[in-house]
C-alpha atoms as a PDB file:
ATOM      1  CA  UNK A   1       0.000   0.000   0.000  1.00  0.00           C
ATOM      2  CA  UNK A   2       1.250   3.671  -0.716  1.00  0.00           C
ATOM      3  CA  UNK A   3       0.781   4.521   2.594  1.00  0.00           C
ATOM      4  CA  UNK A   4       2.835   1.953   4.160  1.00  0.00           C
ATOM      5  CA  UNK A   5       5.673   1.837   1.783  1.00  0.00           C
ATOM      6  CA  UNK A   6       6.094   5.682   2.169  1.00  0.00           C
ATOM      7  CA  UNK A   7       6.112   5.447   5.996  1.00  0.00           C
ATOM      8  CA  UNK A   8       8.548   2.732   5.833  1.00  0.00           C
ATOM      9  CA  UNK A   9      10.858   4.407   3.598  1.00  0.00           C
ATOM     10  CA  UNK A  10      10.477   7.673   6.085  1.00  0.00           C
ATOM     11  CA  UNK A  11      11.349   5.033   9.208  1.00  0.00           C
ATOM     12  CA  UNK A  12      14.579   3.746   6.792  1.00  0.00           C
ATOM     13  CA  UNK A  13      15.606   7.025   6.028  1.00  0.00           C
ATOM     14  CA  UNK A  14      15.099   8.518  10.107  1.00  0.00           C
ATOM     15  CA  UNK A  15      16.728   4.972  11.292  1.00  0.00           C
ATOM     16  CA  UNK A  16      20.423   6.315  11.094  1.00  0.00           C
ATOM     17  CA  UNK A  17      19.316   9.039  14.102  1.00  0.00           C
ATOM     18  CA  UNK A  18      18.875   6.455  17.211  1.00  0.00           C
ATOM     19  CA  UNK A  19      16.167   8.311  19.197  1.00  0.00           C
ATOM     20  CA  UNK A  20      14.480   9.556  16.352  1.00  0.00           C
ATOM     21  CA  UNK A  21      14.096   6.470  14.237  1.00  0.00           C
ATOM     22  CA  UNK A  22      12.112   4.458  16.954  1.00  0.00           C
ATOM     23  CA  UNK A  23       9.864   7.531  17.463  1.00  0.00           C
ATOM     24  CA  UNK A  24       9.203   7.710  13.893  1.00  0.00           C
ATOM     25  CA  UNK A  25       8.127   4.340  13.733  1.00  0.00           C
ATOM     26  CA  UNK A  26       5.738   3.822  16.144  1.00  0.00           C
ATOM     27  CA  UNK A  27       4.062   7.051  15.206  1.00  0.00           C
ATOM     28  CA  UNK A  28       3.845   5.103  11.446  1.00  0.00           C
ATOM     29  CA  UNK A  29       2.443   1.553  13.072  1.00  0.00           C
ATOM     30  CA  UNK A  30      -0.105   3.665  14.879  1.00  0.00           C
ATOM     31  CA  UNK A  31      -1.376   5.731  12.335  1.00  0.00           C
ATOM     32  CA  UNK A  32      -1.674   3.158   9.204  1.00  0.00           C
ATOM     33  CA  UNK A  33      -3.403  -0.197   8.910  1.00  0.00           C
ATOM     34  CA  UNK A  34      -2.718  -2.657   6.320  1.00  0.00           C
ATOM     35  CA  UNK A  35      -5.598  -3.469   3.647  1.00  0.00           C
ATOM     36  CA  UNK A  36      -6.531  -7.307   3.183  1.00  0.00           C
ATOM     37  CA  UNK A  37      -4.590  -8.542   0.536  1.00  0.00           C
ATOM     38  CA  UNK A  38      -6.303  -9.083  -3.131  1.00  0.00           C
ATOM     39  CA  UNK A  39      -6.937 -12.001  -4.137  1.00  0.00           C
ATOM     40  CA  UNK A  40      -4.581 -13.870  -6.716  1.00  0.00           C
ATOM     41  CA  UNK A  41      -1.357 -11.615  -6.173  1.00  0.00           C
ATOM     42  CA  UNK A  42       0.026  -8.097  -6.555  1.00  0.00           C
ATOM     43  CA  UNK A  43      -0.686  -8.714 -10.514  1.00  0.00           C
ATOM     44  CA  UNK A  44      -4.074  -8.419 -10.162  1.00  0.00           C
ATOM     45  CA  UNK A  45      -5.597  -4.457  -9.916  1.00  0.00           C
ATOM     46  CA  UNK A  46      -7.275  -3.042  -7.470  1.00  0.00           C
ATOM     47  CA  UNK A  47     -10.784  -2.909  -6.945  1.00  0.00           C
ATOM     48  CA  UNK A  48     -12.944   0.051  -6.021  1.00  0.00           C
ATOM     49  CA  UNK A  49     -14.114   0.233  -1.998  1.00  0.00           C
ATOM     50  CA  UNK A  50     -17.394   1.658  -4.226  1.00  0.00           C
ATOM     51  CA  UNK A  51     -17.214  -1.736  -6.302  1.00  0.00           C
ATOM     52  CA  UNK A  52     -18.747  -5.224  -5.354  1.00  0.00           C
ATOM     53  CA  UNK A  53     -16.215  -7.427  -4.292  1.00  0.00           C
ATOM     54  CA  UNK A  54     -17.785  -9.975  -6.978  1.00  0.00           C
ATOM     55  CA  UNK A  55     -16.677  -7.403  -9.768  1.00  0.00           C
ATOM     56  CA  UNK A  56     -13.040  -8.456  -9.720  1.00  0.00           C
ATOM     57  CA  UNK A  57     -13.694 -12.060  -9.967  1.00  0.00           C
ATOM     58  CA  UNK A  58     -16.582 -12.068 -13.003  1.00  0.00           C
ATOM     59  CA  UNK A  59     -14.588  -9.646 -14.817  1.00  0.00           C
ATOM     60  CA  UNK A  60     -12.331 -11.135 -17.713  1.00  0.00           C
ATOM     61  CA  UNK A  61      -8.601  -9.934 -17.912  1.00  0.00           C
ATOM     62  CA  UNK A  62      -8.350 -10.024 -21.188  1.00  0.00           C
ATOM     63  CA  UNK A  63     -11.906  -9.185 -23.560  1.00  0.00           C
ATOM     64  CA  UNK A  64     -12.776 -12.607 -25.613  1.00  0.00           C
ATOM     65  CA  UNK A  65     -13.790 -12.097 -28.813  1.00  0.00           C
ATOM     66  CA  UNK A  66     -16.906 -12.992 -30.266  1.00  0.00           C
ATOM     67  CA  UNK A  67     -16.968 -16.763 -31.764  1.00  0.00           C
ATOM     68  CA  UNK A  68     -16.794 -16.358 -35.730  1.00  0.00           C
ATOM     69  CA  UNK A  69     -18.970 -19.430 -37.772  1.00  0.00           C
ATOM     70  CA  UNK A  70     -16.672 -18.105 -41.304  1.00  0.00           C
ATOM     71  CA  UNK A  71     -13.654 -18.758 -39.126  1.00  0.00           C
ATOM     72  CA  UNK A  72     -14.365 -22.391 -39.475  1.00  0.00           C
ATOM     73  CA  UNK A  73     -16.418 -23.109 -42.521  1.00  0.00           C
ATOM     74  CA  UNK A  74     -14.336 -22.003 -45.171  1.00  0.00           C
ATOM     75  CA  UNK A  75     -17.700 -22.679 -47.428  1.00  0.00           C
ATOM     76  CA  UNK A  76     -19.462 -19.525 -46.509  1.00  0.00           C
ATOM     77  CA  UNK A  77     -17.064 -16.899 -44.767  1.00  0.00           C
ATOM     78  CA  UNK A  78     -18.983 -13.816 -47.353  1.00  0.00           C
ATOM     79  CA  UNK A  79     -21.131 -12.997 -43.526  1.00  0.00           C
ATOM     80  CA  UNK A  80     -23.641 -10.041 -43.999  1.00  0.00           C
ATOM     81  CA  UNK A  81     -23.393  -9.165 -40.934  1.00  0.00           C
ATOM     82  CA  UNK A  82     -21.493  -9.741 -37.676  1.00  0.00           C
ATOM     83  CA  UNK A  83     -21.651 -13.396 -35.703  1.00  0.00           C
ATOM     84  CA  UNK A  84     -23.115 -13.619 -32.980  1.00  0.00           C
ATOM     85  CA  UNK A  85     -22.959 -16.172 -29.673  1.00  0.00           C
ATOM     86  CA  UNK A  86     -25.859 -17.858 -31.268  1.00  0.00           C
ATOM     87  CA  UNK A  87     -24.872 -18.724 -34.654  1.00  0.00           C
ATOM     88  CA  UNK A  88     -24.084 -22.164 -35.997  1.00  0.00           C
ATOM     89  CA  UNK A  89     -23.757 -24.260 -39.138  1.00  0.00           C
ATOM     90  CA  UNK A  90     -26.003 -27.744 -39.144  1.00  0.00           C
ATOM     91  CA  UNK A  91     -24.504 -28.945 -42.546  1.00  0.00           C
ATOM     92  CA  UNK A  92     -21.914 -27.403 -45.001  1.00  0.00           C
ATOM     93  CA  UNK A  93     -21.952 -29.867 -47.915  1.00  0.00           C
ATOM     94  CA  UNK A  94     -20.035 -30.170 -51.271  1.00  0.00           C
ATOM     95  CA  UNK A  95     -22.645 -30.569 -53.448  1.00  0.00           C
ATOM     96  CA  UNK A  96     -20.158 -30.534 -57.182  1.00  0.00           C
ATOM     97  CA  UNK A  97     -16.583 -30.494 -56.646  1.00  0.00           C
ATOM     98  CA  UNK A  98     -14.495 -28.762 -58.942  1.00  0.00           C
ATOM     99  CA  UNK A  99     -15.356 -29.034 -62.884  1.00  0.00           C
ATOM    100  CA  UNK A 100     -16.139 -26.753 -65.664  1.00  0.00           C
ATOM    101  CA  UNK A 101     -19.738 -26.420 -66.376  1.00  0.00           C
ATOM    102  CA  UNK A 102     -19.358 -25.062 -69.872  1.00  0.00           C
ATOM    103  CA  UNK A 103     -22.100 -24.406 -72.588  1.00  0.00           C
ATOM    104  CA  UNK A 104     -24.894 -27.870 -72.910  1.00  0.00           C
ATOM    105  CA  UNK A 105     -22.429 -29.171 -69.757  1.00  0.00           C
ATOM    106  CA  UNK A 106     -24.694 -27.609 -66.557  1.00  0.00           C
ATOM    107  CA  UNK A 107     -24.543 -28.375 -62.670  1.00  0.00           C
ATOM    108  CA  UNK A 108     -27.769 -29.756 -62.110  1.00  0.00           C
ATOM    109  CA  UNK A 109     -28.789 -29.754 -58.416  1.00  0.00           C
ATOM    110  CA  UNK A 110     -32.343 -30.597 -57.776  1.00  0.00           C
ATOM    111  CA  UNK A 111     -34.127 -30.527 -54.195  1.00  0.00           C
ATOM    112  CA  UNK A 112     -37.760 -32.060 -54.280  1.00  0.00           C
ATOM    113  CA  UNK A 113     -39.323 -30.060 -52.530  1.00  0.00           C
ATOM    114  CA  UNK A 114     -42.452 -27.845 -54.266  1.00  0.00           C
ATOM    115  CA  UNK A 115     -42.872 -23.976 -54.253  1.00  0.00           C
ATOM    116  CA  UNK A 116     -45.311 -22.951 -51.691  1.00  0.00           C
ATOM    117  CA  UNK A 117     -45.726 -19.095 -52.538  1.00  0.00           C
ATOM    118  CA  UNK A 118     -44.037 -17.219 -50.248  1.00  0.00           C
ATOM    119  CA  UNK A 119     -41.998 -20.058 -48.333  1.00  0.00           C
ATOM    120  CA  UNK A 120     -38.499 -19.982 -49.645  1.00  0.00           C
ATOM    121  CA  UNK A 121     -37.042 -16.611 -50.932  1.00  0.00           C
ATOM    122  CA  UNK A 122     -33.542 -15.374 -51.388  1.00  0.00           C
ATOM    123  CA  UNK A 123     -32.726 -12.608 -48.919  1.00  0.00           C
ATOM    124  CA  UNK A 124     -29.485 -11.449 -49.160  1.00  0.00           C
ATOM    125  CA  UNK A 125     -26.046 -12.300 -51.507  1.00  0.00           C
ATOM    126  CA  UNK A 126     -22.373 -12.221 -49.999  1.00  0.00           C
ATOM    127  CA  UNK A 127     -18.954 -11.746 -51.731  1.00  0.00           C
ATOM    128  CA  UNK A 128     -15.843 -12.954 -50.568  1.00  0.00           C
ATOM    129  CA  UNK A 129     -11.960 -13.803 -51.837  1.00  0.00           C
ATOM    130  CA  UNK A 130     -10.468 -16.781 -50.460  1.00  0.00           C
ATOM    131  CA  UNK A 131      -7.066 -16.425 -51.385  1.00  0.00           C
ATOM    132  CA  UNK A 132      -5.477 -18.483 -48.811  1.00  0.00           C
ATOM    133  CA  UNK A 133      -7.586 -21.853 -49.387  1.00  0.00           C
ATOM    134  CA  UNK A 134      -6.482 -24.615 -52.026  1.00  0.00           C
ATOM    135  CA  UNK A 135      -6.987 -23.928 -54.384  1.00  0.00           C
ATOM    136  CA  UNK A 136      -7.952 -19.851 -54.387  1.00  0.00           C
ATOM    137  CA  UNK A 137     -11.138 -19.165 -55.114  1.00  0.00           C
ATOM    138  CA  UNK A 138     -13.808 -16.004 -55.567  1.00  0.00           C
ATOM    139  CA  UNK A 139     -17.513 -16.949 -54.179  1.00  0.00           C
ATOM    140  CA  UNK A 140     -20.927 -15.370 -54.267  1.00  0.00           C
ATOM    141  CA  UNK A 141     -23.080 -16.651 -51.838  1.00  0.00           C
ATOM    142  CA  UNK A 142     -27.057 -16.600 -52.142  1.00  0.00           C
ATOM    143  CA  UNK A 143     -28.805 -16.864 -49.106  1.00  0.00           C
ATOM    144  CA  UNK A 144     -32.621 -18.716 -48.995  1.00  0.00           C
ATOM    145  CA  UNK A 145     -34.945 -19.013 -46.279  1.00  0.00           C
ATOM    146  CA  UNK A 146     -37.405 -21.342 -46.286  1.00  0.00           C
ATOM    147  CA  UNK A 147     -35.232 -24.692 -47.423  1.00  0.00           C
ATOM    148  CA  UNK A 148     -32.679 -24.850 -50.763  1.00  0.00           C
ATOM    149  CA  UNK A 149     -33.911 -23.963 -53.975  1.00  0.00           C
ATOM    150  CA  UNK A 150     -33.316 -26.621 -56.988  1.00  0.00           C
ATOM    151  CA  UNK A 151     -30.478 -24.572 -59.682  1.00  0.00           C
ATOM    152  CA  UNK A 152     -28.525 -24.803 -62.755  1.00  0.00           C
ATOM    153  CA  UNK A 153     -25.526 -23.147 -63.461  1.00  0.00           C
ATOM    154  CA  UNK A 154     -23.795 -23.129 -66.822  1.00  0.00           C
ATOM    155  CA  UNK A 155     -21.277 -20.391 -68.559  1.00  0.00           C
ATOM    156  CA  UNK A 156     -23.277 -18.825 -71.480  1.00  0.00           C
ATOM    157  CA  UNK A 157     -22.171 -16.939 -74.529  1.00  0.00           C
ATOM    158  CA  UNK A 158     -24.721 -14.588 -73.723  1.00  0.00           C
ATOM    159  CA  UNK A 159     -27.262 -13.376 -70.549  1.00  0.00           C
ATOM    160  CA  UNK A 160     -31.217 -12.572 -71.610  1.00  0.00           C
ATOM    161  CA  UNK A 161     -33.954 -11.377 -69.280  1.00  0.00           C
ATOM    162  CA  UNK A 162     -36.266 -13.635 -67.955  1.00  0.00           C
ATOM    163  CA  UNK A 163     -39.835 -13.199 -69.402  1.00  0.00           C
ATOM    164  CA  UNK A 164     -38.623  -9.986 -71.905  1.00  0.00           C
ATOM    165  CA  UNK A 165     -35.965 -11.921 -73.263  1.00  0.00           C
ATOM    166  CA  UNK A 166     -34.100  -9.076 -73.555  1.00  0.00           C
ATOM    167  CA  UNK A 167     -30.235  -8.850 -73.658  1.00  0.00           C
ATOM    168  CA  UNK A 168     -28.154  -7.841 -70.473  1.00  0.00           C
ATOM    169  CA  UNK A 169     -24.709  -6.822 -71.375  1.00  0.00           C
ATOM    170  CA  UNK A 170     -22.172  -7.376 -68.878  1.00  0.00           C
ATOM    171  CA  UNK A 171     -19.458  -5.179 -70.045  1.00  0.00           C
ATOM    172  CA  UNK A 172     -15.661  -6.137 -68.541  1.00  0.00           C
ATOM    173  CA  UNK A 173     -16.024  -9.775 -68.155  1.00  0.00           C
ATOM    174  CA  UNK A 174     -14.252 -12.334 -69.949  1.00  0.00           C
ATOM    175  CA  UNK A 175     -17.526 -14.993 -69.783  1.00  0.00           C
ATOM    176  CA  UNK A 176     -21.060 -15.608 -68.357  1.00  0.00           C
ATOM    177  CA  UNK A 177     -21.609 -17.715 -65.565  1.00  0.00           C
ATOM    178  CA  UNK A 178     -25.755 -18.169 -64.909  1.00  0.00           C
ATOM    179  CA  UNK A 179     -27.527 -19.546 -62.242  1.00  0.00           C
ATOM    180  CA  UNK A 180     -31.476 -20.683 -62.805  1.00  0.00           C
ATOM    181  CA  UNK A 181     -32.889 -21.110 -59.201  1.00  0.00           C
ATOM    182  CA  UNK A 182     -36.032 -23.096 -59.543  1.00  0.00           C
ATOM    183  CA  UNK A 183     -38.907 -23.265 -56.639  1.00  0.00           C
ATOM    184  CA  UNK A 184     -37.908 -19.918 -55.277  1.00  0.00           C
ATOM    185  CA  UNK A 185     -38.448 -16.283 -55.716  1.00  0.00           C
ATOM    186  CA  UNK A 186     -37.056 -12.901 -54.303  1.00  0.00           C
ATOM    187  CA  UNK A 187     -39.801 -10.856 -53.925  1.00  0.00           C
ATOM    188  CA  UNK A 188     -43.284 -10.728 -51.314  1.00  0.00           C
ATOM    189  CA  UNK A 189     -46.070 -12.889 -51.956  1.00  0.00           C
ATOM    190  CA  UNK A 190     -48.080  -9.789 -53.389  1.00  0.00           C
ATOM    191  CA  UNK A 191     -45.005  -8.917 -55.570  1.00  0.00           C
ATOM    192  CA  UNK A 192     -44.738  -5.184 -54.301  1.00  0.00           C
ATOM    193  CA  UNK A 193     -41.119  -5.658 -52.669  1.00  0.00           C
ATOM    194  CA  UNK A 194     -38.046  -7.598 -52.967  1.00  0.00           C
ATOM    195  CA  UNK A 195     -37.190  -9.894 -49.989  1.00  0.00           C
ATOM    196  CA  UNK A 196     -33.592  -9.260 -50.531  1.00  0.00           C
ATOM    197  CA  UNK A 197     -32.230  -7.560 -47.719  1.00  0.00           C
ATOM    198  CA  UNK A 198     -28.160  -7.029 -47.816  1.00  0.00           C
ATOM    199  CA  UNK A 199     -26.034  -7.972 -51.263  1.00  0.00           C
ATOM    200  CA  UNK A 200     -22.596  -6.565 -52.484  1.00  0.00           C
ATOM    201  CA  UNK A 201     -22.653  -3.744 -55.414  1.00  0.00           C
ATOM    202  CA  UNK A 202     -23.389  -5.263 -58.750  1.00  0.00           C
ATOM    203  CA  UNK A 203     -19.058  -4.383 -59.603  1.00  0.00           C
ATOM    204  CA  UNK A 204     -17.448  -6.884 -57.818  1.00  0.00           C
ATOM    205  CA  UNK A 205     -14.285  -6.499 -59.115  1.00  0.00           C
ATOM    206  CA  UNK A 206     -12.220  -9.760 -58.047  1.00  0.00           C
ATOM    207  CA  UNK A 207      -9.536 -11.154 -60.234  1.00  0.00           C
ATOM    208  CA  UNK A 208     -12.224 -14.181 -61.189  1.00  0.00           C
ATOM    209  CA  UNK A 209     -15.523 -12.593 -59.876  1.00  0.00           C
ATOM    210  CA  UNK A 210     -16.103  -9.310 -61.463  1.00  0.00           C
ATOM    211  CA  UNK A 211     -19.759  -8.577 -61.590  1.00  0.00           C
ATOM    212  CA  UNK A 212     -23.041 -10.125 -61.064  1.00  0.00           C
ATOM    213  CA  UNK A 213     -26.433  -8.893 -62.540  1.00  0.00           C
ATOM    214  CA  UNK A 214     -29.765 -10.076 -61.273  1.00  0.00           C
ATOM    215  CA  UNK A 215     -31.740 -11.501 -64.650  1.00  0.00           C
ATOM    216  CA  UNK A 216     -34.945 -12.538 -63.852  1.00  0.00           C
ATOM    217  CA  UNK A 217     -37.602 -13.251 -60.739  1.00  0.00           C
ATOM    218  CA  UNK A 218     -40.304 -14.784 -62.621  1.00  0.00           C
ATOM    219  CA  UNK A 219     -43.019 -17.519 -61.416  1.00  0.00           C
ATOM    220  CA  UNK A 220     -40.904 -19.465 -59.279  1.00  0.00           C
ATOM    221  CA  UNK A 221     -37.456 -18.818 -61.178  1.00  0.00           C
ATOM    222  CA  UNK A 222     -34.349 -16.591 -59.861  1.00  0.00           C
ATOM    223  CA  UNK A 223     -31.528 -16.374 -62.595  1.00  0.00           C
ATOM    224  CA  UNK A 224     -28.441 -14.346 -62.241  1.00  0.00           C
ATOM    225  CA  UNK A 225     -25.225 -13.505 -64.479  1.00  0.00           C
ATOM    226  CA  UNK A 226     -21.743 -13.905 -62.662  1.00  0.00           C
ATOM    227  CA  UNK A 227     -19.300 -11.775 -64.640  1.00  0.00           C
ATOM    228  CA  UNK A 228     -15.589 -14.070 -64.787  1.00  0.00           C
ATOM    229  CA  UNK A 229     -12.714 -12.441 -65.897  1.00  0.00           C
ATOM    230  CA  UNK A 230      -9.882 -12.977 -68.412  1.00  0.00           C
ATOM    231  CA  UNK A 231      -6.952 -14.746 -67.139  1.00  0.00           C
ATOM    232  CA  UNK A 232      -4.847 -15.306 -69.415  1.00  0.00           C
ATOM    233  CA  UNK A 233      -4.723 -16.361 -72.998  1.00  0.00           C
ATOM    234  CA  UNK A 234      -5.820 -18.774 -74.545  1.00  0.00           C
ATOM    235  CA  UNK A 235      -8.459 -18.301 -71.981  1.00  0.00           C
ATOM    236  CA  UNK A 236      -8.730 -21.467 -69.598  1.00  0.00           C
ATOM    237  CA  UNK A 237     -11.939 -23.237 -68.649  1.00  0.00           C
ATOM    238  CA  UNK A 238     -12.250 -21.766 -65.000  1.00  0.00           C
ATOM    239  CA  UNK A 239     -13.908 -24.488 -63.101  1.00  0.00           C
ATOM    240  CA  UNK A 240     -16.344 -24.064 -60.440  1.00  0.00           C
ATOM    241  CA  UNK A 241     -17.450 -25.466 -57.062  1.00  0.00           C
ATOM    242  CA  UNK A 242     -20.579 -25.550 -55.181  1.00  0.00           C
ATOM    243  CA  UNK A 243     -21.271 -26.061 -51.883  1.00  0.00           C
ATOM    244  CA  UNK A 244     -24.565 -25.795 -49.954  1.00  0.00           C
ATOM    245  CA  UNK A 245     -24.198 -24.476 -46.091  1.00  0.00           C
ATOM    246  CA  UNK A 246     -27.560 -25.173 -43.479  1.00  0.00           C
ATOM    247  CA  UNK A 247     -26.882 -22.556 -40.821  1.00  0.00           C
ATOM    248  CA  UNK A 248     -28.601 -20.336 -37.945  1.00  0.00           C
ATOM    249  CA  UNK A 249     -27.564 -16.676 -38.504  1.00  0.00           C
ATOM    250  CA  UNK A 250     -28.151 -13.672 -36.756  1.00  0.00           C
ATOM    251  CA  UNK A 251     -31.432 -15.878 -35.350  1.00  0.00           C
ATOM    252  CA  UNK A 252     -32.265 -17.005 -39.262  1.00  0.00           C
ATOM    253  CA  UNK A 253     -32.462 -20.357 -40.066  1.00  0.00           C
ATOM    254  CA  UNK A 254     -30.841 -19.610 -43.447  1.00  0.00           C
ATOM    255  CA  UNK A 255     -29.679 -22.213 -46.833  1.00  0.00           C
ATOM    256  CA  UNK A 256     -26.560 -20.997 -48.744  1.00  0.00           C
ATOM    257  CA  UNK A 257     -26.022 -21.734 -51.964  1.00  0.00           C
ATOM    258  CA  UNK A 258     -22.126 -21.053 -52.726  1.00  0.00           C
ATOM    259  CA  UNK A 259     -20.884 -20.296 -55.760  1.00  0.00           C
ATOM    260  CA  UNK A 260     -17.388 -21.010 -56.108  1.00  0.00           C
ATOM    261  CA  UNK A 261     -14.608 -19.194 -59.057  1.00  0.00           C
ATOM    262  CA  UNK A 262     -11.246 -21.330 -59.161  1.00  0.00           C
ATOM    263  CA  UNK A 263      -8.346 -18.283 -59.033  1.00  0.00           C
ATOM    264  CA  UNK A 264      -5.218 -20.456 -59.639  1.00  0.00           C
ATOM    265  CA  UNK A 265      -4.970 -19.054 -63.278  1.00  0.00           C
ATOM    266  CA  UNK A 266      -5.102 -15.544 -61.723  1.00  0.00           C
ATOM    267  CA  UNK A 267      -1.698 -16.289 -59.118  1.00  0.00           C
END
């Protein structure tokens, strides 16, 4: 205590004058009590006489941070917003490894499970660059609620509107990746609104993922372009990945559709 160690030092320094020195040091004994020692050492601070003596003890020394889900599930690290305590993955399935799903060559993925109006919708779209994963890769991630959607996805010479069957250029990409979601939509039941509530700008600008461009939300089917750049030439067949991710976030029992760009020719 401050007290104490400034007496004593006063008693150390009086000590050399005989009478003096004991004088001085049972004036200090009288007039000073020790505190209780803390608990746990002299590393531990001190705690407030105003504070609860439980305070010290629930208190942390060091703050913990917040458990991350993308920190462990490389398949869907493109969050839209920050974890929290309560979110969890249930699955995180590779549902077509790494191939090249080029023009009359599609992914198929098919869930049987019928469109209810309304029950599954996409509500929000993530970007992300995994550049430290092997291989690298660029992903857009769709999120559903409701269950998975059925999709194909397939590189296209070309991207058309839904319905219009108008062309959508996608100027500054090298080719067309489209997805067809199938049993799904992203708008409300009375088609005034869209239920998609967070996504990236449409200019990604990643090294594979540049862009993306929403093409169509028409009775039952979601299609989008994904703009994929020019490596190198010739220009490669950059192969793709899917993976499908069942998780709780931010108190939404969400299913993630993954799309995933292979970067090696980009390294």
């Amino acid at each position: 205590m401050g007290a104490i160690t400034n007496g004593t030092k006063r008693v150390h320094a009086t000590a050399r004058s005989a009478g003096a020195g004991l004088l001085a040091l049972l004036l200090a004994l009288t007039a000073c009590t020790p505190s209780t020692p803390q608990s746990g050492g002299t590393s531990q601070p001190a705690v407030s006489p105003a504070a609860p003596a439980s305070a010290a003890s629930s208190a942390p020394a060091t703050p913990t941070a917040a458990p991350s889900v993308s920190a462990t599930v490389p398949a869907d690290t493109d969050e839209t917003a920050p974890p929290q305590s309560g979110d969890k993955v249930i699955s995180s399935t590779i549902v077509h490894d790494w191939a090249w799903p080029g023009p009359g060559q599609p992914f198929t993925i098919t869930h049987n499970d019928p469109l209810t109006p309304g029950s599954k919708s996409l509500i929000a779209i993530g970007a992300g660059q995994h550049a430290s994963e092997a291989p690298a890769y660029d992903q857009l991630s769709f999120r559903f609620e409701g269950n998975f959607p059925s999709y194909t996805i397939e590189f296209v010479p070309e991207l058309f509107q839904d319905a219009s069957g108008f062309r959508l250029p996608m100027p500054g990409t090298g080719a067309i990746l489209r997805v067809v979601f199938q049993g799904t939509d992203a708008h409300t039941p009375d088609g005034s609104a869209s239920t998609i509530k967070s996504q990236p700008p449409e200019t990604i600008g990643y090294k594979a993922l540049t862009s993306y461009l929403p093409a169509g939300d028409y009775e039952g089917f979601v299609t989008y372009g994904i703009g994929v750049g020019r490596p190198v030439e010739p220009v490669p067949e950059t192969r793709v990945r899917v993976y499908e991710v069942e998780k709780i976030e931010q108190g939404q029992h969400l299913y993630v559709v993954a799309v995933q760009l292979d970067t090696t020719f980009w390294q």
